[in-house]
N, C-alpha and C. Protein backbone atom coordinates (compact mmCIF):
# COMPACT_ATOMS: atom_id res chain seq x y z
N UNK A 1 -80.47 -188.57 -26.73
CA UNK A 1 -81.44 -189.57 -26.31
C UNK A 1 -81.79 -189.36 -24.84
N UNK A 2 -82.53 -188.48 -24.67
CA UNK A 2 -82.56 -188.20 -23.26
C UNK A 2 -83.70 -188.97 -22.49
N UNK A 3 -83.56 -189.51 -21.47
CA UNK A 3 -84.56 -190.18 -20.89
C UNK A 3 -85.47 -189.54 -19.70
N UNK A 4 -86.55 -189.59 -19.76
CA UNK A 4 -87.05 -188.97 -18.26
C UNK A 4 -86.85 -189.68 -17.29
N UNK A 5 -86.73 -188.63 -15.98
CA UNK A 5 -86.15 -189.42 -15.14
C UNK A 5 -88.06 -189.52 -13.94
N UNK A 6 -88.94 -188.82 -14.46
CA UNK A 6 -90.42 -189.49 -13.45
C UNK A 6 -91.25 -189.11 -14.59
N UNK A 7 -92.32 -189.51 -14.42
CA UNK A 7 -93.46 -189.11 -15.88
C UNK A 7 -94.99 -189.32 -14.84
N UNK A 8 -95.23 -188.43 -14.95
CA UNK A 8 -97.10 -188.18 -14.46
C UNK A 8 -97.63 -188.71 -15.67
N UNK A 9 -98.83 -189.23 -15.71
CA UNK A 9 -99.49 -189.61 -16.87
C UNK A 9 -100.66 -189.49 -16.37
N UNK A 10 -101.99 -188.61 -17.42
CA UNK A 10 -102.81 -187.93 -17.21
C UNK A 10 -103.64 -189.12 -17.38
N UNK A 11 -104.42 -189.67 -16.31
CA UNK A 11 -105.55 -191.10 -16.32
C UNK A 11 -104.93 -191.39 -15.51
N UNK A 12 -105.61 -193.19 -15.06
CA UNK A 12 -105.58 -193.89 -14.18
C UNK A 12 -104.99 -195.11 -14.06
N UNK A 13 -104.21 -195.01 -15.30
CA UNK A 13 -103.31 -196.30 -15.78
C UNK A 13 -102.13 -195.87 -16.44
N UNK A 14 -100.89 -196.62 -16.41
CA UNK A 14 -99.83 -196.50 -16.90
C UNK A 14 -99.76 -197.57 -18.02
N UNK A 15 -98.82 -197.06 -19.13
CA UNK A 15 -98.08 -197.82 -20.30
C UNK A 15 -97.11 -198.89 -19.39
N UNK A 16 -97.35 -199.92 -20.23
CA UNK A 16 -95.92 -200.69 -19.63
C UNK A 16 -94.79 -200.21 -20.17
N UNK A 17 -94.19 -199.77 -18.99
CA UNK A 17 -92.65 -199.09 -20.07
C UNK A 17 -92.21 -199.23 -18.48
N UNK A 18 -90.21 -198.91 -18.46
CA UNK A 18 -89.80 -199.20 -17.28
C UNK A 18 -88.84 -197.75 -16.84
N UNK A 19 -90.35 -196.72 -17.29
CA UNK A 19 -89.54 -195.13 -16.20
C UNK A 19 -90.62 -195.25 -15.27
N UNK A 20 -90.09 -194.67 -14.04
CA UNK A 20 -90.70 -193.98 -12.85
C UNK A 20 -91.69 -193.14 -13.14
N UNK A 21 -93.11 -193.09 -12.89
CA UNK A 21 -94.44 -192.79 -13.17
C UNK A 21 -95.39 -193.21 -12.62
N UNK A 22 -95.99 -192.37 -12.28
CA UNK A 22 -97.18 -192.46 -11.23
C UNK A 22 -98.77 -191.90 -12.35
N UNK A 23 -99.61 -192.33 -12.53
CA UNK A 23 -101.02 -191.90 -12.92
C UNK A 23 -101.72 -190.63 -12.04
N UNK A 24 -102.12 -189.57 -12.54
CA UNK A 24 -102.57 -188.45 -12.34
C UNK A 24 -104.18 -188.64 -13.25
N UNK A 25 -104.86 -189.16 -11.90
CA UNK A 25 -106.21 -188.57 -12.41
C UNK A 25 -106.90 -187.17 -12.84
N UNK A 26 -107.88 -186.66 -13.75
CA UNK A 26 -107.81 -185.50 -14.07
C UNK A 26 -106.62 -184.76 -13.99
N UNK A 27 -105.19 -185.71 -14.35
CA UNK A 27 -103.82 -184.53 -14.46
C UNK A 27 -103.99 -183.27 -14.69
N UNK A 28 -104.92 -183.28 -15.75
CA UNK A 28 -104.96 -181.56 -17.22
C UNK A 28 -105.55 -180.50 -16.16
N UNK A 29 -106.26 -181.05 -15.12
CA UNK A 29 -106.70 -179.97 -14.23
C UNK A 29 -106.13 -179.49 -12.91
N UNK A 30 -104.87 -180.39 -12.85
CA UNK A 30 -104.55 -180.93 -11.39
C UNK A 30 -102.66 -180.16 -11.46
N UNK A 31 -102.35 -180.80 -12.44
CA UNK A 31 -101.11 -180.64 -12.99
C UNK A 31 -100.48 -179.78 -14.05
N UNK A 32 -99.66 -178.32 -14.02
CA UNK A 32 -99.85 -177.51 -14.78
C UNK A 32 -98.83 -178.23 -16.37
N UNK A 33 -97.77 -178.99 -15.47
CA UNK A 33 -97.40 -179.80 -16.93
C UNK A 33 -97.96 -180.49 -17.83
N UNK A 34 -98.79 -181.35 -17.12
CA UNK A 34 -99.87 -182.29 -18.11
C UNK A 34 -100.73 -181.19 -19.12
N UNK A 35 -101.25 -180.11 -18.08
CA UNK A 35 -102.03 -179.22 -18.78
C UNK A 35 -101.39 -178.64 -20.35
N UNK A 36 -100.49 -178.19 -19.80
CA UNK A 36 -99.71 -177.53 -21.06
C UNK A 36 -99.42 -178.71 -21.93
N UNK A 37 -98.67 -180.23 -21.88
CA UNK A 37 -98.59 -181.09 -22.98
C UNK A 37 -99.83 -181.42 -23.40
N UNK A 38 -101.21 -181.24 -22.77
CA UNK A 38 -102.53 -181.22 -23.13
C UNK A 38 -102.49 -180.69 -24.42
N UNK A 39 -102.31 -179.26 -24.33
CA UNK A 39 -102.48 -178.21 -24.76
C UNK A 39 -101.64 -178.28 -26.13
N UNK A 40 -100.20 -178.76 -26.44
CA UNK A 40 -99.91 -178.98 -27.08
C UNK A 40 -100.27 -179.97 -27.99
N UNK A 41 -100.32 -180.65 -27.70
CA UNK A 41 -100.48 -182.26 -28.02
C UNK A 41 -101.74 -181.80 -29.08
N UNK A 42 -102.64 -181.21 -28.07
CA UNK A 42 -103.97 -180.58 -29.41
C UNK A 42 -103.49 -179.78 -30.27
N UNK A 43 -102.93 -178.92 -29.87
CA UNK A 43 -102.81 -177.62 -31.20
C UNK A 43 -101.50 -178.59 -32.64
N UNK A 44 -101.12 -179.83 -31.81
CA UNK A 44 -100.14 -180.27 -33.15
C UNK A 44 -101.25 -181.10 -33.70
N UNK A 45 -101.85 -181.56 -33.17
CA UNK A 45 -103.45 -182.31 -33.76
C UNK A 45 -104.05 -182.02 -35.03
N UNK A 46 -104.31 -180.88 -34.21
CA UNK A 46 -105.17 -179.48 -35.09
C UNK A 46 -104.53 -179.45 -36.68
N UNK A 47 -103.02 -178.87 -36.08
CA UNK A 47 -102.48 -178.50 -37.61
C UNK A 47 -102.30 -179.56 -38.26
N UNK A 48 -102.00 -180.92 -37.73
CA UNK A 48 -101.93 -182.20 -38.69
C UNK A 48 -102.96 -182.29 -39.31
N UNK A 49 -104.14 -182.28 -38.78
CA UNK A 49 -105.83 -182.32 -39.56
C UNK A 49 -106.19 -181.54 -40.48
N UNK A 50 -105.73 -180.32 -40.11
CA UNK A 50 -105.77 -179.44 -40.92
C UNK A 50 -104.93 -179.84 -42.19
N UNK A 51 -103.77 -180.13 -42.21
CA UNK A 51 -103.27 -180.93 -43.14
C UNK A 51 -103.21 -182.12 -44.08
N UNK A 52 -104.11 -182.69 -42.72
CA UNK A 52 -104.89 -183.94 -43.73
C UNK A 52 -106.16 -183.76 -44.78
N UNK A 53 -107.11 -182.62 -44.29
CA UNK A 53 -107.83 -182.24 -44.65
C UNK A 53 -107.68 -181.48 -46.49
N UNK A 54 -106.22 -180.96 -46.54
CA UNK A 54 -105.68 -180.53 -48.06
C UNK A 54 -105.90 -182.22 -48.83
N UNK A 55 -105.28 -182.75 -48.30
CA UNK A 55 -104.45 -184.11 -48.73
C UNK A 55 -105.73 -184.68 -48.86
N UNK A 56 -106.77 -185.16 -48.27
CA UNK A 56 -108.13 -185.57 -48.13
C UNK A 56 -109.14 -185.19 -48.63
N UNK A 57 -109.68 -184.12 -49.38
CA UNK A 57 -110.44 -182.97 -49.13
C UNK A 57 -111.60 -183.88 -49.56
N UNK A 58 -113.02 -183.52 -48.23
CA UNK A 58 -114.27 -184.12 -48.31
C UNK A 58 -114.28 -185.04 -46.88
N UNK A 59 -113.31 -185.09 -46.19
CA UNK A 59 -113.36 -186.13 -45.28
C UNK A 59 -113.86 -185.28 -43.79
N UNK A 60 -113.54 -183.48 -43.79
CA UNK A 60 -113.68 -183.42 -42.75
C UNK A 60 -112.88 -183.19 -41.69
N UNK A 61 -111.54 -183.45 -41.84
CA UNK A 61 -110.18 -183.81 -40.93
C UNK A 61 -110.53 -182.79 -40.10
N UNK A 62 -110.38 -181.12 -41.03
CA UNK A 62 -110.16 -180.26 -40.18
C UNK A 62 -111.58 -179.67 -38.85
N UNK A 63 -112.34 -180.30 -39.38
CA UNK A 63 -113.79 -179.52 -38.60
C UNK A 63 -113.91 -180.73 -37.51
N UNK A 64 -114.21 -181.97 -37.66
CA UNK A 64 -114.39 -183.21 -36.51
C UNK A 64 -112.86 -183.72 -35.46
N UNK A 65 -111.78 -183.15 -36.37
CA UNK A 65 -110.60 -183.00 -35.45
C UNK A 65 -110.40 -184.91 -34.99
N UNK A 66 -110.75 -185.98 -36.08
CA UNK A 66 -110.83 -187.16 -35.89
C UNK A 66 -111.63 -187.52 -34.81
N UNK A 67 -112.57 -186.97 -34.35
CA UNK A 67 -113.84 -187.54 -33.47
C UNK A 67 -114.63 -188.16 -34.46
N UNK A 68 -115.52 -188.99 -33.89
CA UNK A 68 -116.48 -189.50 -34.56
C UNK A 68 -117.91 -188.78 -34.78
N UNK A 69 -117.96 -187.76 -35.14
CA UNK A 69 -119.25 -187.29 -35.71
C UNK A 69 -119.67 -187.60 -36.41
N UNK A 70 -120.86 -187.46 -37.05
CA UNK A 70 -122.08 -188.04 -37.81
C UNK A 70 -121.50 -187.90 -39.28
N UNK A 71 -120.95 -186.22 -39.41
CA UNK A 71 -120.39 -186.04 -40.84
C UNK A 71 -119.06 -186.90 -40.98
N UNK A 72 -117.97 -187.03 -40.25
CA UNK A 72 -116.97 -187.70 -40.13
C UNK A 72 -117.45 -189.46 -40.66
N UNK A 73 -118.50 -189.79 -39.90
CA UNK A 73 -118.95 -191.14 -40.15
C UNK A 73 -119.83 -191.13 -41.61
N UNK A 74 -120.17 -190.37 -41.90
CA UNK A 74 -120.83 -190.19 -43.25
C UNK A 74 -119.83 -190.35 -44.06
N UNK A 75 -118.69 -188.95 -44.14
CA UNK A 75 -118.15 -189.09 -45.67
C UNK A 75 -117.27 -190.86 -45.40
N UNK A 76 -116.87 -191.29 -44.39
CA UNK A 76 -116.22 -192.95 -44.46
C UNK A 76 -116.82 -193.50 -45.21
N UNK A 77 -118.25 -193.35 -45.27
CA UNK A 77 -119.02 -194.58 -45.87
C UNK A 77 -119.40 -194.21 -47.50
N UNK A 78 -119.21 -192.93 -47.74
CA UNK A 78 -119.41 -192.50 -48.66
C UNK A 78 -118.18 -192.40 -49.91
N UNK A 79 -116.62 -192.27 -49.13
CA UNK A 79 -115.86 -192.04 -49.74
C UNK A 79 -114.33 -193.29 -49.15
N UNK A 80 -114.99 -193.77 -48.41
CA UNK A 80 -114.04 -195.32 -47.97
C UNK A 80 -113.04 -194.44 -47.08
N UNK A 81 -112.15 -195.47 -46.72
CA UNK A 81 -111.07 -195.40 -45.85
C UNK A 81 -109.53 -195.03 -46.70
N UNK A 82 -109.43 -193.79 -45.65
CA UNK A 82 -107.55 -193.46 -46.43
C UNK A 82 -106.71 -194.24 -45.55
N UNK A 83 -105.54 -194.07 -45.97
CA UNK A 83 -104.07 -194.47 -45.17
C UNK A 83 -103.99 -194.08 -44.21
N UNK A 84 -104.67 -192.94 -43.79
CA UNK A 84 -104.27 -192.67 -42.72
C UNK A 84 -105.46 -192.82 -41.33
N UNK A 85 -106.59 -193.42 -41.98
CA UNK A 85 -107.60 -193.87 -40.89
C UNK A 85 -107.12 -195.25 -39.81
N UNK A 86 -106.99 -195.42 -39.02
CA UNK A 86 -106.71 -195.89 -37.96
C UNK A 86 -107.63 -197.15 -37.99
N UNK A 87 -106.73 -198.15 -38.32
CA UNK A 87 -107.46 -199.37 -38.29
C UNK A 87 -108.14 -200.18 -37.27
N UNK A 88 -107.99 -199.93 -36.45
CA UNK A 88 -108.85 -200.63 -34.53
C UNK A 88 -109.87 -199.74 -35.01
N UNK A 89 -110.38 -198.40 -35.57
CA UNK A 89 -111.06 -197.57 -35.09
C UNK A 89 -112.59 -198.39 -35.98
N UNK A 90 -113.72 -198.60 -35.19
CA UNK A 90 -115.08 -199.60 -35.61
C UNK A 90 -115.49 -199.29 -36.76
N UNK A 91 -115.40 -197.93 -36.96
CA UNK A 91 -116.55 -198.02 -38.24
C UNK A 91 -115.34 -198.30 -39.36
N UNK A 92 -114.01 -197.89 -39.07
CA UNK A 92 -112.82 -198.08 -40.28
C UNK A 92 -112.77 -200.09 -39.96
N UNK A 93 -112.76 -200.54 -39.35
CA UNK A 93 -112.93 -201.84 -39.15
C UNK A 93 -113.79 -202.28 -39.85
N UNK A 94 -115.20 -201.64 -39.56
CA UNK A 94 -116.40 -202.54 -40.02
C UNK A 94 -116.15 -202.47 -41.45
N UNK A 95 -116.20 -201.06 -42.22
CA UNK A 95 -115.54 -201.16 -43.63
C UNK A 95 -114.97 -201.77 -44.09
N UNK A 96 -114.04 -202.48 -43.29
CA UNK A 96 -112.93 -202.72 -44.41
C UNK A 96 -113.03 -204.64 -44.27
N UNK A 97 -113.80 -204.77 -43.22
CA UNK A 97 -114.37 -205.98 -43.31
C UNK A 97 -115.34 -206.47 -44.36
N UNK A 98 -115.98 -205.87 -45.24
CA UNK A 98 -117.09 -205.87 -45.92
C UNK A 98 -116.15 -206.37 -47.01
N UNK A 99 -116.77 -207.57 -47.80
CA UNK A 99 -115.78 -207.97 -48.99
C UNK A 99 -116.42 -206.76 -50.42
């Protein structure tokens, strides 16, 4: 259970949590650590989508990478909301508001 002992955080605001951390504006450009957990953080993205995209197939996962593009917002409306769409997210909201 290892704890960090300082944490940069890439933006201009911190999580409430109670480690030592300071906000790094543009960190990803500034900071070669942020850069690289950047960097990661996407490529585990990637392969999750890519994975959702088997599990899903028609939604898109792997090509919009969960952005909101036009096709991404299309097949929602066309083929509803999975388990794994993110409920705060508006248009999965507005859906699922509709009786």
């Amino acid at each position: 259970d290892p704890q960090p002992e300082y944490v940069l955080v890439d933006g201009n605001r911190l999580p409430r949590w109670h480690y030592a951390s300071q906000p790094v504006v543009r960190g990803d450009d500034r900071v070669p650590a942020i850069a690289a957990a950047s960097i990661l953080a996407k490529v585990h993205r990637d392969r999750a989508l890519i994975a959702l995209a088997i599990q899903f197939p028609g939604y898109g996962f792997a090509s919009h990478k969960g952005y909101p593009t036009p096709a991404h917002l299309q097949a929602l409306q066309a083929l509803g909301v999975t388990p794994v769409h993110r409920r705060s997210f508006a248009p999965v909201k507005k859906i699922l508001a509709v009786p």
